[in-house]
Protein backbone atom coordinates (compact mmCIF):
# COMPACT_ATOMS: atom_id res chain seq x y z
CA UNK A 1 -1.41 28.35 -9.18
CA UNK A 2 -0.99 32.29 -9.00
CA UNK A 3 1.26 33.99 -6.32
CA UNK A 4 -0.27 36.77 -4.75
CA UNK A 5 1.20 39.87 -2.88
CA UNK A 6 0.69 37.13 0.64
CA UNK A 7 3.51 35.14 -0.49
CA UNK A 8 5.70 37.81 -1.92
CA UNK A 9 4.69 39.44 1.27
CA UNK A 10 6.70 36.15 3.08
CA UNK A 11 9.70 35.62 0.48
CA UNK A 12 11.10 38.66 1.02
CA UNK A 13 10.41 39.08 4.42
CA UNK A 14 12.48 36.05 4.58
CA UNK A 15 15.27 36.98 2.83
CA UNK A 16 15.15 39.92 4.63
CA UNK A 17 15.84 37.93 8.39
CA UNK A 18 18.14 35.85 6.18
CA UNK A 19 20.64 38.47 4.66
CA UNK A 20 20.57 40.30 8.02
CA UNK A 21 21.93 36.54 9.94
CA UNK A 22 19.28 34.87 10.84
CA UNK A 23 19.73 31.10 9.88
CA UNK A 24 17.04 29.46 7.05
CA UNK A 25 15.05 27.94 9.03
CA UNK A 26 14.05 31.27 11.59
CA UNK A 27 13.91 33.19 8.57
CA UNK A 28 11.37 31.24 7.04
CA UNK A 29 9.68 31.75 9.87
CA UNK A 30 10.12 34.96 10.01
CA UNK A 31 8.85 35.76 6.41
CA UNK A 32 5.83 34.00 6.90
CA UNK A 33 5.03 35.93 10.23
CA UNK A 34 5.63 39.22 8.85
CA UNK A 35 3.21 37.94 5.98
CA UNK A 36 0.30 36.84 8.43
CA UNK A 37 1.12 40.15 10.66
CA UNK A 38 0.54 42.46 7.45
CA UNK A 39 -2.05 40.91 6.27
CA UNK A 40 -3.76 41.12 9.71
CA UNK A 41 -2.97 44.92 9.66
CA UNK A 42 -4.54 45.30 6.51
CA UNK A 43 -7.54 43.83 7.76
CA UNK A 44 -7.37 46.52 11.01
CA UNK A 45 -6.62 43.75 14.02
CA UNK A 46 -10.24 43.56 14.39
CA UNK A 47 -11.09 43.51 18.34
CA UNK A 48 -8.79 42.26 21.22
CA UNK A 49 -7.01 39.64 19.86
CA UNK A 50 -4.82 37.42 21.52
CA UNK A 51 -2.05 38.19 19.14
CA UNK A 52 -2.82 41.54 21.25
CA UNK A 53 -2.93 39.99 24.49
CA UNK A 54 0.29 38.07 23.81
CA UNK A 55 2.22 41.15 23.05
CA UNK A 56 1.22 43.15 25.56
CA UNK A 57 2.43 40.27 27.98
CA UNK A 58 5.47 39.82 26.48
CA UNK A 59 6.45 43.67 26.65
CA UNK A 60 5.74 43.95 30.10
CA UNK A 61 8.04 41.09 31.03
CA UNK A 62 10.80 43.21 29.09
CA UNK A 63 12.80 44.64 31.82
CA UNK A 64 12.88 41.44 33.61
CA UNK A 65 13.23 38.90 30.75
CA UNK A 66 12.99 39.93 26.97
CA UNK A 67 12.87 35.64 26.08
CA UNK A 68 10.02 36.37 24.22
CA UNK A 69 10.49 38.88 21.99
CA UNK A 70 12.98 39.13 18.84
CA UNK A 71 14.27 42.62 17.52
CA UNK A 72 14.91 42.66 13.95
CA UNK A 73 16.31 46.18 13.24
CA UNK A 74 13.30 48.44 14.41
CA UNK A 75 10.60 45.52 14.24
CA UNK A 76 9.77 43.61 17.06
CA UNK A 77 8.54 39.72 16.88
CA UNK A 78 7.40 37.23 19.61
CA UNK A 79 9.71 34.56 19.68
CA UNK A 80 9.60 30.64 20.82
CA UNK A 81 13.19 28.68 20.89
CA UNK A 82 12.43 24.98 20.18
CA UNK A 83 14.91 22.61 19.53
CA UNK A 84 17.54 25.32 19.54
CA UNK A 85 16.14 26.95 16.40
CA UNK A 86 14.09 30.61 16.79
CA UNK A 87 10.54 30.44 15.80
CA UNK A 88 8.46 33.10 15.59
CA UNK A 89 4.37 33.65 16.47
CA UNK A 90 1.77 35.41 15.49
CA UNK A 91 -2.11 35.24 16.88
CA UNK A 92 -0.98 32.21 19.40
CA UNK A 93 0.68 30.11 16.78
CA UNK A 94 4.46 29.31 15.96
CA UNK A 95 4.96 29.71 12.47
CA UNK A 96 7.56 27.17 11.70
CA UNK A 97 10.05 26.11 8.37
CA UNK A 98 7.30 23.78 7.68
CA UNK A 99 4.13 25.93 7.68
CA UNK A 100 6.06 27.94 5.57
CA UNK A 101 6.84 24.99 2.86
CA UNK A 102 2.80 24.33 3.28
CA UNK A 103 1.63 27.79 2.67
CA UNK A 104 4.19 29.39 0.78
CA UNK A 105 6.99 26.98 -1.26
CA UNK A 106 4.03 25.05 -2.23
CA UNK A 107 2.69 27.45 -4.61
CA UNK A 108 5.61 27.60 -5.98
CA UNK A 109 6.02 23.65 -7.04
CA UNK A 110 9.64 23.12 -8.25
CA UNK A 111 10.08 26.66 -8.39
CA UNK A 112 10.91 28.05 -5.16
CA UNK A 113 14.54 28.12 -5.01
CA UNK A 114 14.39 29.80 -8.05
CA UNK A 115 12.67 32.73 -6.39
CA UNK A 116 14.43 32.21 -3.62
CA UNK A 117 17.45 33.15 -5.23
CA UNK A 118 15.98 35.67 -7.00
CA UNK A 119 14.34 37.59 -3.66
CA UNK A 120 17.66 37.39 -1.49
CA UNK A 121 19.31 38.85 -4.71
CA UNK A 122 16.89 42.02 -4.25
CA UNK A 123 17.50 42.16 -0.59
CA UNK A 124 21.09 42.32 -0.45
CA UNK A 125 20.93 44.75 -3.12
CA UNK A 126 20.25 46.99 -0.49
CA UNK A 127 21.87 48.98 2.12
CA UNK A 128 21.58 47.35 5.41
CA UNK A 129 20.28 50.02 7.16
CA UNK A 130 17.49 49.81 4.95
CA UNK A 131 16.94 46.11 5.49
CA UNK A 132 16.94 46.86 9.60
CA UNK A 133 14.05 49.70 9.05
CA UNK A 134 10.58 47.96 8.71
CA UNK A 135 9.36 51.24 7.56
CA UNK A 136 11.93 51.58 4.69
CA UNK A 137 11.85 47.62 3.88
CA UNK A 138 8.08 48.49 3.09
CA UNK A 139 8.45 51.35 1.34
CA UNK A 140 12.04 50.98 -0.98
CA UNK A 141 11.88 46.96 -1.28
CA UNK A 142 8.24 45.63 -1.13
CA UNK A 143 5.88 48.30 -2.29
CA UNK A 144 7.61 48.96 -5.01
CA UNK A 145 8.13 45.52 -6.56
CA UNK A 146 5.08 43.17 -5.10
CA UNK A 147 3.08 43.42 -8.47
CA UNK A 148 5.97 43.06 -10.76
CA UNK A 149 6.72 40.07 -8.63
CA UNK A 150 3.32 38.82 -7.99
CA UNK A 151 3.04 38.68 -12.20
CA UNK A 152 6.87 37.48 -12.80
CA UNK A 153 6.62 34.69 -10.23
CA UNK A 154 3.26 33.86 -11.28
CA UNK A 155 3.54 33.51 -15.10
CA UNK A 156 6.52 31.28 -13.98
CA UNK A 157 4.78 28.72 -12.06
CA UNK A 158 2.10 29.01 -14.79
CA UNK A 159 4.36 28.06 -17.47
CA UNK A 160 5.75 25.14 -15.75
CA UNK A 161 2.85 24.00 -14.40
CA UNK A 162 1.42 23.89 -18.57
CA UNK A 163 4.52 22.45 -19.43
CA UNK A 164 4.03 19.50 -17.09
């Protein structure tokens, strides 16, 4: 299978939340959030959504109670808590560890932790305040490597998946 820019997209974003403290498990959800909000952007959030409507909600309950929504640096997420552990949604859905072993880790096969490794080695290559500005983290860390990625981590897989 190929990787495409959708689960670099996620990867990073995750070792993004997970250099910056958040714990594996809410920075895999986190990555693959950030993955499904980008790639709804790109698209142009076509009509009222409820990803919309759930937002909108959630910010006007900010001065009162802020429960459910997470600031990473200068990005804002809608949050869940379940089991102790912080989820994040997108569109009316919690993205958890395991959606993002379905839709992401999976394309990797055996492979993952390799770029795994490899992705929270580019992130902490970084300054932090870089990593805290979703603006900058776009620009300086993702823009400029997705394709080299998309090819590297593809011809990987590809390779293995020959060998086996």
């Amino acid at each position: 299978m190929a990787i495409g820019r959708f689960q670099v997209m996620a990867v990073l974003q995750a070792a993004r939340a997970f250099v910056l403290g958040l714990p594996v498990e809410s920075a895999k959800s986190w990555g693959l959030n950030r993955a499904i909000f980008y790639a709804a952007a790109k698209r142009g959030f076509r009509g009222t959504s409820q990803l919309t409507e759930e937002f909108r909600a959630a910010k006007a309950r900010v001065g009162e109670e802020a429960i459910d929504l997470f600031k990473l640096g200068d990005e804002i997420a809608l949050k869940e808590v379940r089991d102790g552990k912080i989820y994040f949604r997108i569109g009316g859905r919690i993205q958890t560890e395991s959606d993002f072993a379905r839709q992401i880790e999976s394309e990797f096969g055996d492979l993952f932790e390799h770029a795994w490794k490899e992705a929270v080695k580019i992130v902490k290559s970084y300054d932090r305040s870089v990593l805290l500005s979703q603006r900058d983290f776009y620009n300086k860390v993702y823009l400029p490597r997705r394709d080299a990625l998309v090819k590297a981590w593809s011809e990987l897989v590809l390779k293995a998946e020959a060998k086996k």
